[in-house]
N, C-alpha and C. Protein backbone atom coordinates (compact mmCIF):
# COMPACT_ATOMS: atom_id res chain seq x y z
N UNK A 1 91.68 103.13 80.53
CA UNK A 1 90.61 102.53 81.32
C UNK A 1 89.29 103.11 80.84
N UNK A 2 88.35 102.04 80.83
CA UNK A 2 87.01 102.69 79.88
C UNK A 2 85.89 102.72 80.96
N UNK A 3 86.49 101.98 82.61
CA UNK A 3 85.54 101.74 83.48
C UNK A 3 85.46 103.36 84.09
N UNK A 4 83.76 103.87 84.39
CA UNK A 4 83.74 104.82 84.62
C UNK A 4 83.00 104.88 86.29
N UNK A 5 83.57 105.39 86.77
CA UNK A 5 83.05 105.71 88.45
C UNK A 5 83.16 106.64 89.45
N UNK A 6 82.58 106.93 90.42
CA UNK A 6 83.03 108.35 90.97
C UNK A 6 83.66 107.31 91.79
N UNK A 7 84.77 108.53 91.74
CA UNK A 7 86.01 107.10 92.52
C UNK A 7 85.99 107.83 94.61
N UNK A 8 86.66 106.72 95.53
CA UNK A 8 86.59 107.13 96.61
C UNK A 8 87.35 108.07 97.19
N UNK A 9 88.47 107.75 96.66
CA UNK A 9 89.69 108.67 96.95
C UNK A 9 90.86 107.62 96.65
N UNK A 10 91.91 108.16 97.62
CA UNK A 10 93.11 107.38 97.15
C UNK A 10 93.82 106.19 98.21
N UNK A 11 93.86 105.27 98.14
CA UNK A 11 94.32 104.22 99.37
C UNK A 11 95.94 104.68 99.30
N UNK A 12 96.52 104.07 100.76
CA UNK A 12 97.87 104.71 100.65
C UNK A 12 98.94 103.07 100.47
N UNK A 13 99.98 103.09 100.80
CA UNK A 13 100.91 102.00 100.37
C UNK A 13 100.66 100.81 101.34
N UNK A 14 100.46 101.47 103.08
CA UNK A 14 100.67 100.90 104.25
C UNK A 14 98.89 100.34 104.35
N UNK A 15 98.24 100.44 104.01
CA UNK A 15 96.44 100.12 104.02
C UNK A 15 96.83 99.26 103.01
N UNK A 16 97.35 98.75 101.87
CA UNK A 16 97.78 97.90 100.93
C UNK A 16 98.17 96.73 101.29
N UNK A 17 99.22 96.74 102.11
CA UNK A 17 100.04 96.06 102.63
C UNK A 17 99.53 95.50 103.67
N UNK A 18 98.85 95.66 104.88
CA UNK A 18 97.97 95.19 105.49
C UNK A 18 96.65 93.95 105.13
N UNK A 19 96.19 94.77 103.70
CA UNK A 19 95.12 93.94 102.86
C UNK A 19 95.73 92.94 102.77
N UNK A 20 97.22 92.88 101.94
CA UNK A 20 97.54 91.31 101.54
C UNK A 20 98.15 90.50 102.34
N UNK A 21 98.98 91.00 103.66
CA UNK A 21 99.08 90.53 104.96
C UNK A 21 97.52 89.46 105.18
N UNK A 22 96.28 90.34 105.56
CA UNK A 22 95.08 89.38 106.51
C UNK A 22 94.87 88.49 105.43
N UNK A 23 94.69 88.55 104.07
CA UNK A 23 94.58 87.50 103.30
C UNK A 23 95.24 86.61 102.45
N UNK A 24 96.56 87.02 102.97
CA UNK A 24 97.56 86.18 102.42
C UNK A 24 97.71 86.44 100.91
N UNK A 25 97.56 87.40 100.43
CA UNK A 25 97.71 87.84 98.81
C UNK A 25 98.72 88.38 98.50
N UNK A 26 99.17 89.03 97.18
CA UNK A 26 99.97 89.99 96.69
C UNK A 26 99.54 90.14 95.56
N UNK A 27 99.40 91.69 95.80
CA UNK A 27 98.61 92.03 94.07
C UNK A 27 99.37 92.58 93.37
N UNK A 28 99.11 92.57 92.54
CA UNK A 28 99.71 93.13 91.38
C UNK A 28 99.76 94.35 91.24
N UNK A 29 101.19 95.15 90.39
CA UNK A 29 101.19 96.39 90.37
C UNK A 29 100.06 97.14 89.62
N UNK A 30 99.67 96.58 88.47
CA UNK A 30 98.21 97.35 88.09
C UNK A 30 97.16 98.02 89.17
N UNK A 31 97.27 96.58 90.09
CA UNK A 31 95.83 96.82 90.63
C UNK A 31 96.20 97.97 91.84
N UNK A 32 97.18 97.88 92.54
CA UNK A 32 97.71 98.64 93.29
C UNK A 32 97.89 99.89 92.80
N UNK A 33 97.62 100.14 91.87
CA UNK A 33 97.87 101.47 91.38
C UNK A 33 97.02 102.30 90.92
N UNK A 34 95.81 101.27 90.76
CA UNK A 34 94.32 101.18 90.62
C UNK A 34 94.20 101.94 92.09
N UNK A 35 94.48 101.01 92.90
CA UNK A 35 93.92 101.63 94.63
C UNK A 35 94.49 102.61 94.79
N UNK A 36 96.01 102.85 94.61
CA UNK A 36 96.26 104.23 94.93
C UNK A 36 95.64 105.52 94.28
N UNK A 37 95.49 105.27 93.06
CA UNK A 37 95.31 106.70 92.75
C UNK A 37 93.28 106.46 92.35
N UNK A 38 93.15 105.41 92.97
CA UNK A 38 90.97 105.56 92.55
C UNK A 38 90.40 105.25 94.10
N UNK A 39 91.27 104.05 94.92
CA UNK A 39 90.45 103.40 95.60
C UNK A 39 89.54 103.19 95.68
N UNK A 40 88.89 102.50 94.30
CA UNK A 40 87.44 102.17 93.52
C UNK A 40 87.14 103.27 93.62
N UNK A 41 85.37 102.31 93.97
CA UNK A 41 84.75 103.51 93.05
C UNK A 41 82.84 103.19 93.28
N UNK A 42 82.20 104.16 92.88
CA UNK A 42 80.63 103.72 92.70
C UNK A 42 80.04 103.87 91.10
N UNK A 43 79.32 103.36 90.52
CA UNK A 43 78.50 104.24 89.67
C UNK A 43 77.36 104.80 90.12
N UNK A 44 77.59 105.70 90.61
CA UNK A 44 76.31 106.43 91.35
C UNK A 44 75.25 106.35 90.02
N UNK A 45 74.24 106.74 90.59
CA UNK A 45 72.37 106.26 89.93
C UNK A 45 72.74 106.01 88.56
N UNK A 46 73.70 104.59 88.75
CA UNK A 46 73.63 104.23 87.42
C UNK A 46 74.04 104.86 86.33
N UNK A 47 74.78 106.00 86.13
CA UNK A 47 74.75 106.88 84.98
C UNK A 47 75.76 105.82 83.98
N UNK A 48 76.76 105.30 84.55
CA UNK A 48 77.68 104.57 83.06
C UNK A 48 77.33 102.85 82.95
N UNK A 49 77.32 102.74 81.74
CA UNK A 49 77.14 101.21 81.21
C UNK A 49 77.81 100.13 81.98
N UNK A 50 79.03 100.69 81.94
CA UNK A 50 80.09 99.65 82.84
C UNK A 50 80.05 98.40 82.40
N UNK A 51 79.85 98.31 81.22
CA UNK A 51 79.90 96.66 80.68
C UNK A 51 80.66 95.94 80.48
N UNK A 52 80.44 94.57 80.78
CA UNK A 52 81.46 93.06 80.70
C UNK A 52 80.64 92.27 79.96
N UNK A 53 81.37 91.77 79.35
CA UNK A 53 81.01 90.33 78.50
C UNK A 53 81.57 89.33 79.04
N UNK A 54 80.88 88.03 79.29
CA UNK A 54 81.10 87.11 79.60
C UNK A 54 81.45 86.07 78.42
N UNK A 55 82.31 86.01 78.03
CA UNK A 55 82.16 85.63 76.25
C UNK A 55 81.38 83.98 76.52
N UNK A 56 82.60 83.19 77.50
CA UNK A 56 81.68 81.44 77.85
C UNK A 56 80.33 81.14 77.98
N UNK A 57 79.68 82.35 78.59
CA UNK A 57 78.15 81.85 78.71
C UNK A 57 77.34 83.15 77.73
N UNK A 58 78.10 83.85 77.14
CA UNK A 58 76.96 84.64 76.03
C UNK A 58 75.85 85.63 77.24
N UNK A 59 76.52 86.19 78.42
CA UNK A 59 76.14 86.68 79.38
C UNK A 59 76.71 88.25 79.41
N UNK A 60 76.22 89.50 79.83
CA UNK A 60 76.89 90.19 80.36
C UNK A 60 76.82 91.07 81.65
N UNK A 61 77.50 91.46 82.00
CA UNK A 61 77.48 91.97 83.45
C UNK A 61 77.68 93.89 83.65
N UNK A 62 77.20 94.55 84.49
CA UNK A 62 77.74 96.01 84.66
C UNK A 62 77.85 96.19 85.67
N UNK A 63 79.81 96.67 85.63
CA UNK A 63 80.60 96.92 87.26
C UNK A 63 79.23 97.81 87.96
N UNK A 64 78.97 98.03 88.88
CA UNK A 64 78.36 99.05 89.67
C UNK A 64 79.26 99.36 90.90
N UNK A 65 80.23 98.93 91.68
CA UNK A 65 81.06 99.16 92.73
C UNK A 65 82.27 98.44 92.31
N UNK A 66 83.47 99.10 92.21
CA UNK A 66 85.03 98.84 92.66
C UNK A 66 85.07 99.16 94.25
N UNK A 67 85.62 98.47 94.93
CA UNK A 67 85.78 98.14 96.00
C UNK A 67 87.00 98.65 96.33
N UNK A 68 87.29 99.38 97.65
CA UNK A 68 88.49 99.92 97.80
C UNK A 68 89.34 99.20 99.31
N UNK A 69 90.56 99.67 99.84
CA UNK A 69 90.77 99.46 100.89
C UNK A 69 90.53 100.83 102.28
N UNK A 70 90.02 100.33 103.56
CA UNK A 70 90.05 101.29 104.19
C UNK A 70 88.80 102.32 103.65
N UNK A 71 88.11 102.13 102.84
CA UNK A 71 86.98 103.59 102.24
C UNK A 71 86.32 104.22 103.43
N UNK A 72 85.91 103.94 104.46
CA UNK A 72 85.14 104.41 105.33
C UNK A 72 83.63 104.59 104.72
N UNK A 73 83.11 103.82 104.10
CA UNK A 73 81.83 103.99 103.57
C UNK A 73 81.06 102.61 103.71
N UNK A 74 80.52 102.65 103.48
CA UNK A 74 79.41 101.20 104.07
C UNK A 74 79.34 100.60 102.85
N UNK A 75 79.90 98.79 102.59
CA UNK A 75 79.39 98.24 101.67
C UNK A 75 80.58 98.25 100.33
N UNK A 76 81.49 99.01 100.85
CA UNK A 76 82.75 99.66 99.74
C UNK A 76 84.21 99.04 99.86
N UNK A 77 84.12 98.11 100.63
CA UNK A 77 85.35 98.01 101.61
C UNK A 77 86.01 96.37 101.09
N UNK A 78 87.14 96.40 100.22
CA UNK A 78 87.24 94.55 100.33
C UNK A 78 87.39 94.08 101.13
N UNK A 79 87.96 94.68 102.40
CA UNK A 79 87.94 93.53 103.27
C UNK A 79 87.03 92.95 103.94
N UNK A 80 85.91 94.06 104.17
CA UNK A 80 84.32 93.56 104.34
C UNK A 80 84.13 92.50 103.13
N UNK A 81 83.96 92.43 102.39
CA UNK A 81 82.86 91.44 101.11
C UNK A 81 83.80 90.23 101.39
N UNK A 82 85.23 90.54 101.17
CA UNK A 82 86.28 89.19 101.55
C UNK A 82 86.16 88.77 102.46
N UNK A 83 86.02 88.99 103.68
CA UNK A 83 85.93 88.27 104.85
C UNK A 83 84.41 88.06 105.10
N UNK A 84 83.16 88.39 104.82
CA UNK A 84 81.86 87.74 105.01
C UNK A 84 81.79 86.78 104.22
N UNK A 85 82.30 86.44 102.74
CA UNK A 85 82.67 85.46 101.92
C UNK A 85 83.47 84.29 101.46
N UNK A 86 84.52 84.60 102.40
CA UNK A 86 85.56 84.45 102.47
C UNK A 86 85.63 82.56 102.35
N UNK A 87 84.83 81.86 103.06
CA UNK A 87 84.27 80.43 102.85
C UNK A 87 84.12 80.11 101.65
N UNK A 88 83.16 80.88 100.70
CA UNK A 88 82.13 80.58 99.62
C UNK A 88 83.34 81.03 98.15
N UNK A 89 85.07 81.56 98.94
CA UNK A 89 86.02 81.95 97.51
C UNK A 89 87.09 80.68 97.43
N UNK A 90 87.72 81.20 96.07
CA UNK A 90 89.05 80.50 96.10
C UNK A 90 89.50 80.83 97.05
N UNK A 91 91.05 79.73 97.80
CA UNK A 91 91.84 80.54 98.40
C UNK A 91 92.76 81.44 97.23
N UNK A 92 93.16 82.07 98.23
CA UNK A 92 94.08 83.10 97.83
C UNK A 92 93.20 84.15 97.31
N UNK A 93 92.25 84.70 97.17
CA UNK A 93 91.59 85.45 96.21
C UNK A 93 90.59 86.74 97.21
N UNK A 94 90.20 87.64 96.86
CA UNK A 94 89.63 88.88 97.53
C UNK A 94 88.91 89.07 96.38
N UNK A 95 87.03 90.07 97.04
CA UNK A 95 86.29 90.47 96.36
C UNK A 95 86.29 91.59 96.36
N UNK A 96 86.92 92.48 94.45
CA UNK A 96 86.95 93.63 94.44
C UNK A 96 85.94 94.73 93.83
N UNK A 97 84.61 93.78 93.58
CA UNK A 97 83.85 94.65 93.01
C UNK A 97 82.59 93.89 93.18
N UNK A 98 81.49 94.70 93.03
CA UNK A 98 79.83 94.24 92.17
C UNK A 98 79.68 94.37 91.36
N UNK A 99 78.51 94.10 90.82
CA UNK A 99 77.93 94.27 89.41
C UNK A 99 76.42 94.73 90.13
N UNK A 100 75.86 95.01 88.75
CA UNK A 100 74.37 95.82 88.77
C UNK A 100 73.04 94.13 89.02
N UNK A 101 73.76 93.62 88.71
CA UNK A 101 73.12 92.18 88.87
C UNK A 101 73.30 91.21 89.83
N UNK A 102 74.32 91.52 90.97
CA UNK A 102 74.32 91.14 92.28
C UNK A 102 75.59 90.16 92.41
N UNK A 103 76.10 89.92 91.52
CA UNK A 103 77.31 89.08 91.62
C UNK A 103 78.87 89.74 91.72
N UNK A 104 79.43 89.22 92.01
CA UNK A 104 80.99 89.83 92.76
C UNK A 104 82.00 89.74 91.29
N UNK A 105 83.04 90.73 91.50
CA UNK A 105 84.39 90.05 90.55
C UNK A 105 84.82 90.16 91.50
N UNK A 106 85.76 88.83 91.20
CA UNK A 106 86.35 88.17 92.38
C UNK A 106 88.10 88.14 91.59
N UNK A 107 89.50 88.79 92.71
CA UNK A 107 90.29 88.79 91.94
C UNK A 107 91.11 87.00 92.63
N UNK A 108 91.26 86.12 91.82
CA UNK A 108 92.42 85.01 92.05
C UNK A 108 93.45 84.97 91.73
N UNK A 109 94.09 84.96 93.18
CA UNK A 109 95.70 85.36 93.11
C UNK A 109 96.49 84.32 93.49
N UNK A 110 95.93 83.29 92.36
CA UNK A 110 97.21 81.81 92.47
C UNK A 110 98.03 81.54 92.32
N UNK A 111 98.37 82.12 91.52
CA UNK A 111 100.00 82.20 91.18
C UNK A 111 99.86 81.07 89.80
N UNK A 112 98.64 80.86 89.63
CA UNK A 112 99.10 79.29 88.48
C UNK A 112 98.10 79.90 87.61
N UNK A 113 97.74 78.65 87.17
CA UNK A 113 96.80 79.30 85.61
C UNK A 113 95.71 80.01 85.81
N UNK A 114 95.08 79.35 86.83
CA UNK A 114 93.74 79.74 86.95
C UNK A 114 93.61 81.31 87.47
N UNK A 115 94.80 82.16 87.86
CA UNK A 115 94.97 83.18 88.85
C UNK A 115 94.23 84.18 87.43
N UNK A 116 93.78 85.03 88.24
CA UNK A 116 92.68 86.16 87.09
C UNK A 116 91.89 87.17 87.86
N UNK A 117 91.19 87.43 87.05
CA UNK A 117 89.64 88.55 87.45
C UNK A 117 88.27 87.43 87.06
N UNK A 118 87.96 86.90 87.79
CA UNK A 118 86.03 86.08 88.04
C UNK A 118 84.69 86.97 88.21
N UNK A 119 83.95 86.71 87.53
CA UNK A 119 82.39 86.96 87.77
C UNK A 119 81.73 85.72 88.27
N UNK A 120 81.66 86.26 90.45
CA UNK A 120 81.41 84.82 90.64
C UNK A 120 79.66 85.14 90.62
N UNK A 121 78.49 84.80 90.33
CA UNK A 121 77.63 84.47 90.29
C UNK A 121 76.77 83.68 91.30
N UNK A 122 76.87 84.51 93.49
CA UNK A 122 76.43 84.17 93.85
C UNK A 122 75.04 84.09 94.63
N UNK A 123 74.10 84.87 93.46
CA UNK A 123 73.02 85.04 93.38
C UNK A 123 72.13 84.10 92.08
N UNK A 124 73.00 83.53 91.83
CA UNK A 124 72.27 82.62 90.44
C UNK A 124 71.27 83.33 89.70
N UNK A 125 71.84 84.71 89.30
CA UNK A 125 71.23 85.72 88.57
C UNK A 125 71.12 84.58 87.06
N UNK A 126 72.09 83.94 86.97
CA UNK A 126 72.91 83.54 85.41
C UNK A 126 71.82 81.80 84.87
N UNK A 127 70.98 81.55 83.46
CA UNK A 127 70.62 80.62 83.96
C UNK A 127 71.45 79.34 84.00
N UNK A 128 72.83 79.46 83.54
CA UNK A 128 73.42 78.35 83.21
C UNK A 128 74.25 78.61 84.74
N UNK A 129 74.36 79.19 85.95
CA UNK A 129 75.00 79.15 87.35
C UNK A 129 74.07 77.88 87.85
N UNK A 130 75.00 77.22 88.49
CA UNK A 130 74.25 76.08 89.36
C UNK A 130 75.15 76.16 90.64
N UNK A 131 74.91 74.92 91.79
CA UNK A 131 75.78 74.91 92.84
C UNK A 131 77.16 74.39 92.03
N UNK A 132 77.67 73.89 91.26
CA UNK A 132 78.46 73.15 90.89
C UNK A 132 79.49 74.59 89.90
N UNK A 133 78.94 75.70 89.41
CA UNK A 133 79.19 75.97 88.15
C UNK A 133 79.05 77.69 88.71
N UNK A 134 79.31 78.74 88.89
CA UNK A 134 78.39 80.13 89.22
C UNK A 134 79.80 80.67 89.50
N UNK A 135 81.18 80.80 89.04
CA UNK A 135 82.04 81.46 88.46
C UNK A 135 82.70 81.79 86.99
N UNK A 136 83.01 82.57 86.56
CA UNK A 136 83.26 82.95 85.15
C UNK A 136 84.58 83.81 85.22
N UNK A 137 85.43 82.86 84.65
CA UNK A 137 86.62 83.74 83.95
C UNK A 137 86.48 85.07 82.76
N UNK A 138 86.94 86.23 83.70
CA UNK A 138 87.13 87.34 82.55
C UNK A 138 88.17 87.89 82.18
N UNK A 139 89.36 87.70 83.20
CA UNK A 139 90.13 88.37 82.62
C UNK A 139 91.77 87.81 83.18
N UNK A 140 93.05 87.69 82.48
CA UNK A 140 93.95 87.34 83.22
C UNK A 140 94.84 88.40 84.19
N UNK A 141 94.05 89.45 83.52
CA UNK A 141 95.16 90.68 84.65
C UNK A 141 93.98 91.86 84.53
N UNK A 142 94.36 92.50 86.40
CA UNK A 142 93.69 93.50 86.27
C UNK A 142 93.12 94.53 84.56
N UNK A 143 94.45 94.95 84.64
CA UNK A 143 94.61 95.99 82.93
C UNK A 143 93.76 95.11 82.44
N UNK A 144 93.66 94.09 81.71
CA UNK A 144 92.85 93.38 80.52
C UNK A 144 91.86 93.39 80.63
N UNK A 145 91.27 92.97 82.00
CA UNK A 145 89.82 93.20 82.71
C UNK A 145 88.77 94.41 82.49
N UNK A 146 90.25 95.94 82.48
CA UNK A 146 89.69 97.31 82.27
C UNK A 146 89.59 97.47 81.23
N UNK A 147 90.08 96.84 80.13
CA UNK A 147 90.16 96.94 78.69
C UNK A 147 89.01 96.19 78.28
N UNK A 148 88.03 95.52 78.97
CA UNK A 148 86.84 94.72 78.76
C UNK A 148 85.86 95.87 78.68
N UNK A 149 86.00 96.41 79.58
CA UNK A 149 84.52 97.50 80.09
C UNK A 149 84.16 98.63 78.96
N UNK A 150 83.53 98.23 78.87
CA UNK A 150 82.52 99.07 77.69
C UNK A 150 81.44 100.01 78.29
N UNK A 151 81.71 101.62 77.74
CA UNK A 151 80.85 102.52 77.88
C UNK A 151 80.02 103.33 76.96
């Protein structure tokens, strides 16, 4: 993993299980393993690059928050960002992170093709985001996603 963050601590099995209970998900063992042993994360004042490429729009993005379950911290929490958003996502899908540019990765857990890691773009930071267009495929699995991030 090249993504760098001061992480929150560690989510436990039963705070997991709950998450994909209220939203009807099931994640994947990567990512779950991600939560257990990081339960995200911040880049505090900015210190790491945290970079994504958007390869489709020649765009790039820097994680600034992994999102955990349960964090007790304000603003850190997926089930907060998922459920104030929760209208404006795919179904099936939870928001597990920010970027430094105001837009979410969003994980979709469809079970079909489209299921992945998104940079949804709902600040129309991007100039090619419109109402029609302001998600971006990055990655098909957690792991691949972390193998994106450049420091």
């Amino acid at each position: 993993m090249t993504m760098k963050l001061d992480r929150f601590g560690f989510a436990n099995e039963e705070a997991i299980s709950i998450l994909e209970n209220k939203f009807e998900v099931v994640l994947p063992e990567d990512y779950k393993r991600f939560l257990l042993q990081e339960n995200g994360g911040r880049n505090t004042a900015y210190k790491y690059k945290n970079l994504v490429r958007i390869s489709q729009i020649s765009e790039e993005i820097n994680i600034d928050v992994m999102f955990g379950v349960e964090t007790n911290m304000k603003n850190a929490d997926i089930e907060q960002w998922t459920s104030e958003y929760r209208d404006d996502l795919f179904p099936n899908s939870i928001i597990i992170g920010d970027t430094i540019q105001h837009g979410f990765i969003v994980f979709w857990l469809s079970n079909d093709d489209n299921a992945g890691i998104y940079y949804y773009d709902d600040t129309y930071e991007f100039e090619s985001s419109t109402d029609d267009v302001n998600a971006y495929f990055l990655a098909n699995s957690f792991s691949e996603f972390l193998s994106m991030v450049e420091n």
